[in-house]
C-alpha atoms as a PDB file:
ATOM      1  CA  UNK A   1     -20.575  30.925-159.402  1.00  0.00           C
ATOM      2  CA  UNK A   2     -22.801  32.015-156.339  1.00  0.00           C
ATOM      3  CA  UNK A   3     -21.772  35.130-154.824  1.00  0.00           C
ATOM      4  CA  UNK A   4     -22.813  36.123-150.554  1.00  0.00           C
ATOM      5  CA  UNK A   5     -22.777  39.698-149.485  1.00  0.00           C
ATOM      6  CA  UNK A   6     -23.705  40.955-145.604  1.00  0.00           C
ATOM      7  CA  UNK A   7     -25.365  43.658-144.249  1.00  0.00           C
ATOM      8  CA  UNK A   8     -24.965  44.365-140.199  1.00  0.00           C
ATOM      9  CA  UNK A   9     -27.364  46.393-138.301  1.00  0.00           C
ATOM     10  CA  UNK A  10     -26.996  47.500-134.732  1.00  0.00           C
ATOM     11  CA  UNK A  11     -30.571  48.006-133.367  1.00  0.00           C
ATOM     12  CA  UNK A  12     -31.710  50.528-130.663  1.00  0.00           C
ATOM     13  CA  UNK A  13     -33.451  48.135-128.018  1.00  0.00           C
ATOM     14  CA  UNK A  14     -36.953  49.174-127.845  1.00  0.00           C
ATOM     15  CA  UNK A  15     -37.054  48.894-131.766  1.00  0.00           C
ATOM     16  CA  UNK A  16     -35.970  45.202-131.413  1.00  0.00           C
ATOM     17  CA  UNK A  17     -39.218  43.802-132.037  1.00  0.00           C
ATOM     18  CA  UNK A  18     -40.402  46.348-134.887  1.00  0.00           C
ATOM     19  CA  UNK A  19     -36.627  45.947-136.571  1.00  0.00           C
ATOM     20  CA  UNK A  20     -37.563  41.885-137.156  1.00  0.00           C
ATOM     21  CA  UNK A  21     -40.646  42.038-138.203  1.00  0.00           C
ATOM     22  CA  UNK A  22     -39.908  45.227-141.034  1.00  0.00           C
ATOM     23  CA  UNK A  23     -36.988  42.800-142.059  1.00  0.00           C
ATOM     24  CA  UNK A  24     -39.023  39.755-142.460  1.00  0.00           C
ATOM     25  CA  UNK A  25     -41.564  41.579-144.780  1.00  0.00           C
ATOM     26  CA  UNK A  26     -38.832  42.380-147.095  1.00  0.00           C
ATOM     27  CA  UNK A  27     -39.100  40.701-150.651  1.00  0.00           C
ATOM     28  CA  UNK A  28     -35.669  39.376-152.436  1.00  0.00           C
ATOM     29  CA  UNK A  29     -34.533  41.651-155.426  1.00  0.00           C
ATOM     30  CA  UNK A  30     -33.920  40.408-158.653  1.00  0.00           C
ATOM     31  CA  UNK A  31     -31.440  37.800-158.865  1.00  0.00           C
ATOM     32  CA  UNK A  32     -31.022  37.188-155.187  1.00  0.00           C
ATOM     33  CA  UNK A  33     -31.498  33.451-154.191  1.00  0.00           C
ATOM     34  CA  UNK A  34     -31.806  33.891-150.545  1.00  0.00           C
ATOM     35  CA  UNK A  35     -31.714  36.376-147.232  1.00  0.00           C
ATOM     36  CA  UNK A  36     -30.739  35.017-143.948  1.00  0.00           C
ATOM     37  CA  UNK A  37     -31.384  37.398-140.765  1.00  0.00           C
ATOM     38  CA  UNK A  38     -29.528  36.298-137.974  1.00  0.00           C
ATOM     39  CA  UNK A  39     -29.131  37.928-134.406  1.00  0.00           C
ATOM     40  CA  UNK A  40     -25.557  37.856-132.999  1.00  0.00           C
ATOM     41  CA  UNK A  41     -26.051  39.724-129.766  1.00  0.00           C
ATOM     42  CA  UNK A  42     -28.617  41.311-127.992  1.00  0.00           C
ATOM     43  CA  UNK A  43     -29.590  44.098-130.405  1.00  0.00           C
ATOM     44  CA  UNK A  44     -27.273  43.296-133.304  1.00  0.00           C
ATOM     45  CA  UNK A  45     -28.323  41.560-136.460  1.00  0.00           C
ATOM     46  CA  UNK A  46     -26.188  39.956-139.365  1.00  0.00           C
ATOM     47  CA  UNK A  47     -27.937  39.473-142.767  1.00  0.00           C
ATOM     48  CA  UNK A  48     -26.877  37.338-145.349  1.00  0.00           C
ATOM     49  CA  UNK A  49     -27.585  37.622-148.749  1.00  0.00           C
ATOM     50  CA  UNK A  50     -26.427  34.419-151.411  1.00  0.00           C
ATOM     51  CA  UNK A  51     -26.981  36.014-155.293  1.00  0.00           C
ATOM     52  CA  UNK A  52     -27.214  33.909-158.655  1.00  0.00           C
ATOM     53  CA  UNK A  53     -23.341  35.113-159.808  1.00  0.00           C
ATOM     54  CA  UNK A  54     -20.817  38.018-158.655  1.00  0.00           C
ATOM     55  CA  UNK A  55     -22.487  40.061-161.535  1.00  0.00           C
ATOM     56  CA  UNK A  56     -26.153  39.643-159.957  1.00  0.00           C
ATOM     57  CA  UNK A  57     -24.258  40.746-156.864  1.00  0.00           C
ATOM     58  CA  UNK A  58     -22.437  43.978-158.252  1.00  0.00           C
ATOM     59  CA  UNK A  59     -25.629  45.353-160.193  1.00  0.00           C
ATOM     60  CA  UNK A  60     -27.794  45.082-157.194  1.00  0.00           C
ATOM     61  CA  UNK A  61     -24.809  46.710-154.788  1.00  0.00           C
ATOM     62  CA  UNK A  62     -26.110  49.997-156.076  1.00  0.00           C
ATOM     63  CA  UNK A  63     -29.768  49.342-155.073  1.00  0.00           C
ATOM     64  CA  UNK A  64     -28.600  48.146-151.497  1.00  0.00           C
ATOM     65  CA  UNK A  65     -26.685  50.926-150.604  1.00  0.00           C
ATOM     66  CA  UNK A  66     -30.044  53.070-151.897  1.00  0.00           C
ATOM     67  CA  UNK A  67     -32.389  50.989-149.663  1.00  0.00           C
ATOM     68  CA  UNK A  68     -29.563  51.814-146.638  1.00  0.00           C
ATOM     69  CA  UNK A  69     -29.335  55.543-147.331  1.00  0.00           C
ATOM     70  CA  UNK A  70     -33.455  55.520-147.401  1.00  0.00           C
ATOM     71  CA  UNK A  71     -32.999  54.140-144.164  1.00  0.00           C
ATOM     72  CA  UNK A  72     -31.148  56.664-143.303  1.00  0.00           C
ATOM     73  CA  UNK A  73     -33.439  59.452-144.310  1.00  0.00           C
ATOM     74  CA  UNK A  74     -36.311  57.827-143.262  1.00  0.00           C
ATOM     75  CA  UNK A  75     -37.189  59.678-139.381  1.00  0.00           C
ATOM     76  CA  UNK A  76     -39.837  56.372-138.403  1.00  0.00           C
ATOM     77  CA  UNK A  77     -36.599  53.794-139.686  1.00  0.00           C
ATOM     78  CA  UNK A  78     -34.014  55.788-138.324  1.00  0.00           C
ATOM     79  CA  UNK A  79     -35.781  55.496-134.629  1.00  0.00           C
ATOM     80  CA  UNK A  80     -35.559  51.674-134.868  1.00  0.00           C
ATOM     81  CA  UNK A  81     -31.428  51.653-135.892  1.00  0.00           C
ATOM     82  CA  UNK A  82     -27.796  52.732-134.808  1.00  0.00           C
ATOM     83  CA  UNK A  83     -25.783  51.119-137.359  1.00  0.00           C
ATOM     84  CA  UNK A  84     -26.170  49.979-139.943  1.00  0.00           C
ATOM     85  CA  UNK A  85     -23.013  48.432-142.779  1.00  0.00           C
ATOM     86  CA  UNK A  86     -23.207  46.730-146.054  1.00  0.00           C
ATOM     87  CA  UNK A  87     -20.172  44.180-146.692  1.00  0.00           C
ATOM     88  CA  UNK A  88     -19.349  42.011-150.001  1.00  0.00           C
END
């Protein structure tokens, strides 16, 4: 069975531009069928992942969370976000 997971990021405005086009580069991971970015307010994004099974989707939690704490500790990234939460 197909599993979804989301991710929500609150962008800081004058990133808006940089924050879609980093996020459109990104390649799927292993297993992961599809990525949907979607903006549901001015500066706030919703993305949608849909993974091969709930299994695909709990081995690659780990790696998400990573790529959200590198985010984090990256200085350049952390200029373009506020917020950012991972939800499954």
């Amino acid at each position: 069975m197909k599993s979804c997971n989301v991710v929500r990021y609150k962008v800081k405005p004058e990133h808006k531009d940089e924050f879609i086009q980093v996020m459109s580069k990104m390649e799927l991971m292993e297993s992961n069928l599809s990525r949907k970015l979607i903006q549901t307010g001015d500066y706030q994004f919703c993305e949608i992942y849909e993974w091969e099974t709930e299994e695909a989707l709990a081995s690659a939690m780990s790696n998400m969370i990573k790529f959200l704490d590198e985010l984090d500790d990256d200085d350049d990234v952390q200029n373009i976000f506020t917020n950012a939460e991972l939800e499954n």
